[in-house]
C-alpha atoms as a PDB file:
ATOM      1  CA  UNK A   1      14.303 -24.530 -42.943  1.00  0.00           C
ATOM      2  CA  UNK A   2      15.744 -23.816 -39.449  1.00  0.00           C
ATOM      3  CA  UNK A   3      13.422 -23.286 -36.918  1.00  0.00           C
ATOM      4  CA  UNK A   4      14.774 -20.325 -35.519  1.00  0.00           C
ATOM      5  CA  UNK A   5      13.090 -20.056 -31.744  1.00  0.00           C
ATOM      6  CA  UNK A   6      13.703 -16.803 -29.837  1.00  0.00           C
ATOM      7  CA  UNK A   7      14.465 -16.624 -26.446  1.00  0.00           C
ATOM      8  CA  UNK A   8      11.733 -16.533 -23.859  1.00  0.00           C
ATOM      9  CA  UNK A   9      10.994 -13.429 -22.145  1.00  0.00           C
ATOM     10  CA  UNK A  10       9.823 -13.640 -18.954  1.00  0.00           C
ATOM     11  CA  UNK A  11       7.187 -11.183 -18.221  1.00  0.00           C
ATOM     12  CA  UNK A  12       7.883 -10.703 -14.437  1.00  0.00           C
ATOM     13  CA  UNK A  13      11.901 -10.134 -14.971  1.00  0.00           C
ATOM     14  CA  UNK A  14      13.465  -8.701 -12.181  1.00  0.00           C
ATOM     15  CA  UNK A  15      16.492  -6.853 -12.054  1.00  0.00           C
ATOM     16  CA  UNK A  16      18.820  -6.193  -9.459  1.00  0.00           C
ATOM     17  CA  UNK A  17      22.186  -4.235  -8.951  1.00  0.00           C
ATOM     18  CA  UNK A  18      25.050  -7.527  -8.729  1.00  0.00           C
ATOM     19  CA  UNK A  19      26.937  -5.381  -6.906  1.00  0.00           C
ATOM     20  CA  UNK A  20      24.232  -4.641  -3.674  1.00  0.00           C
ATOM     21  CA  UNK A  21      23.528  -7.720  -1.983  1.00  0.00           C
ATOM     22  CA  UNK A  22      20.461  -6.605  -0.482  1.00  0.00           C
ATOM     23  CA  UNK A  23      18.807  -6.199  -3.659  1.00  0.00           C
ATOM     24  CA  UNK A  24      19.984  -9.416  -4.764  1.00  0.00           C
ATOM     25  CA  UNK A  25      18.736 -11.090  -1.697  1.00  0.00           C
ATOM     26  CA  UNK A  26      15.451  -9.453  -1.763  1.00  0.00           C
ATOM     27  CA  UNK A  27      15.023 -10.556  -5.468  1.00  0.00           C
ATOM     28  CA  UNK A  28      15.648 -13.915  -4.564  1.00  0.00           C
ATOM     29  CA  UNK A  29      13.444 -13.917  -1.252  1.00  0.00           C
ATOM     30  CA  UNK A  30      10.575 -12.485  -3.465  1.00  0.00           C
ATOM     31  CA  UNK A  31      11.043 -15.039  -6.495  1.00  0.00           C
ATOM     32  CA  UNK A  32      11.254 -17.853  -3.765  1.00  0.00           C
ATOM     33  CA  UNK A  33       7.937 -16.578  -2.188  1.00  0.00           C
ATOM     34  CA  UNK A  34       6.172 -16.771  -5.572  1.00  0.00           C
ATOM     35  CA  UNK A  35       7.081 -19.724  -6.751  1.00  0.00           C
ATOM     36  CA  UNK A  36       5.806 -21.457  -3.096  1.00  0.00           C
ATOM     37  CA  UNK A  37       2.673 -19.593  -3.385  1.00  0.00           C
ATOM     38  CA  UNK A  38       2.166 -20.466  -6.916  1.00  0.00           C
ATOM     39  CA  UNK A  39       2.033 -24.096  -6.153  1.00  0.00           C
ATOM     40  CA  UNK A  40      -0.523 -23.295  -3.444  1.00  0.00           C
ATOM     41  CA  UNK A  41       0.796 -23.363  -0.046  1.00  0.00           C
ATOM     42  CA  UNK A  42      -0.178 -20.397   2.208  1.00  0.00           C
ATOM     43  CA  UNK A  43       2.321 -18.354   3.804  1.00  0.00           C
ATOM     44  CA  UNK A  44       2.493 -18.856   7.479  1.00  0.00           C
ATOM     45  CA  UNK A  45       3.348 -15.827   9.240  1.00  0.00           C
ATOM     46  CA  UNK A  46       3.092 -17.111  13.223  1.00  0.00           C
ATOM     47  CA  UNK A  47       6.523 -16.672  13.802  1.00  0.00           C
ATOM     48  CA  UNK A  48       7.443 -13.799  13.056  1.00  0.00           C
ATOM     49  CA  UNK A  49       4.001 -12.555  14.724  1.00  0.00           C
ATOM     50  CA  UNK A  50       5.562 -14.248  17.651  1.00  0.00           C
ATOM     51  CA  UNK A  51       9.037 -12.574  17.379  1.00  0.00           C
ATOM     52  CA  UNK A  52       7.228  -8.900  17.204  1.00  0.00           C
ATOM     53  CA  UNK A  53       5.464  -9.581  20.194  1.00  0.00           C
ATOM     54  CA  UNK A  54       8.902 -10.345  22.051  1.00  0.00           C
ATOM     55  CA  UNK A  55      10.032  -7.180  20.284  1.00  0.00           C
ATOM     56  CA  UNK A  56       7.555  -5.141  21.858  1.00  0.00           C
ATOM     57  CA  UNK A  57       7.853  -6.872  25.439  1.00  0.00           C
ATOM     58  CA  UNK A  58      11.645  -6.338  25.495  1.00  0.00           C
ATOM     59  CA  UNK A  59      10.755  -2.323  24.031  1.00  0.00           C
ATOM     60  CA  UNK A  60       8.584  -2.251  27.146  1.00  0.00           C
ATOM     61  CA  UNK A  61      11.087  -3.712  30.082  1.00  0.00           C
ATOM     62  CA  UNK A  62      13.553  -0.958  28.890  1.00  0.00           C
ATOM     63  CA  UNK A  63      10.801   1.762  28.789  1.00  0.00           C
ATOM     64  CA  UNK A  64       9.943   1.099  32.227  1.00  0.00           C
ATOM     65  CA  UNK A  65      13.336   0.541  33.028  1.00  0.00           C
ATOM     66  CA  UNK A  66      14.390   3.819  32.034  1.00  0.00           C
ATOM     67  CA  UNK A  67      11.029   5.897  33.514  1.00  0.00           C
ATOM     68  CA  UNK A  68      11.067   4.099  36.749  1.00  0.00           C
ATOM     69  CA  UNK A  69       9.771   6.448  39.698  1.00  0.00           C
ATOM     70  CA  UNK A  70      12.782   5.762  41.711  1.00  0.00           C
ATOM     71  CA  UNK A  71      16.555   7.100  41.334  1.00  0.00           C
ATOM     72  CA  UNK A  72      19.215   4.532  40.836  1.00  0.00           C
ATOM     73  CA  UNK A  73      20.702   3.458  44.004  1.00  0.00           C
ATOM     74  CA  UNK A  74      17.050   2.344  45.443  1.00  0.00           C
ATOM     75  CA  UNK A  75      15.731   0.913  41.961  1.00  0.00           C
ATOM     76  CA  UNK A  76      18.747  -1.417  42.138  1.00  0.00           C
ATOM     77  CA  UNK A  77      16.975  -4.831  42.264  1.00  0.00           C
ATOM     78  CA  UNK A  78      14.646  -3.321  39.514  1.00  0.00           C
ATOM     79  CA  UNK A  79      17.225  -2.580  37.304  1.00  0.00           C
ATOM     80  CA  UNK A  80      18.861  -5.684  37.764  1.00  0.00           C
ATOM     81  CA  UNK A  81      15.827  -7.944  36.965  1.00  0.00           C
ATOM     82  CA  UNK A  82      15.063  -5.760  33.996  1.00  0.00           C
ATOM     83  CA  UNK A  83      18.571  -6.926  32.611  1.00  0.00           C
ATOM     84  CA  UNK A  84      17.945 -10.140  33.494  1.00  0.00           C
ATOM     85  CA  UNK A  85      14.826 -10.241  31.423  1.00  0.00           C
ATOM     86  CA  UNK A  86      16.602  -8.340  28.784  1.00  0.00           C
ATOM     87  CA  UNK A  87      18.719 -11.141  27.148  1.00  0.00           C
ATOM     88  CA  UNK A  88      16.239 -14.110  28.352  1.00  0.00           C
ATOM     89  CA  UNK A  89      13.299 -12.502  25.943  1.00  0.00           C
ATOM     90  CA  UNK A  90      15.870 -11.397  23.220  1.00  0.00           C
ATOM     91  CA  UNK A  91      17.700 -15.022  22.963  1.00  0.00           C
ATOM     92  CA  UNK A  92      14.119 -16.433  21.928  1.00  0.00           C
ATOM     93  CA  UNK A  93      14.313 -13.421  18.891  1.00  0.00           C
ATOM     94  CA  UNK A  94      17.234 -14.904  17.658  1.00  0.00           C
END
């Protein structure tokens, strides 16, 4: 009289190629996510709101760096503040 109990399927498996370690990252980044929302805390997306914005400002100082009305030797200064704003915006990115 052996109780014979058979493993437990769960229904949301998820299966990934071992040998591509973005899908096994993105597995574990989307198992992690719904086991915190599962236990009720809300997912708080400010940051990364905040890092697209600083995306889209350092996207625009190279746009107008590159269409400025003047020719390079007398948008010098220009230029050179733009690439001074350059790394300043995308050191808060990282």
């Amino acid at each position: 009289m052996e109780n014979k109990s058979e493993p437990t399927v769960n229904k949301n498996q998820k299966k990934a190629n071992l040998l591509d370690h973005h899908s096994i990252k993105h597995i574990l980044d989307e198992s992690v996510s719904e086991i915190v929302a599962s236990r009720g805390y809300a997912e708080d997306v400010r940051m990364s709101n905040v890092r697209l914005f600083i995306g889209t400002v350092i996207i625009a100082v190279a746009l107008v760096a590159q269409f400025y009305k003047k020719k390079f030797p007398e948008n010098r200064d220009f230029l050179i503040g733009c690439i001074v704003l350059y790394p300043s915006f995308d050191l808060n990115i990282h």
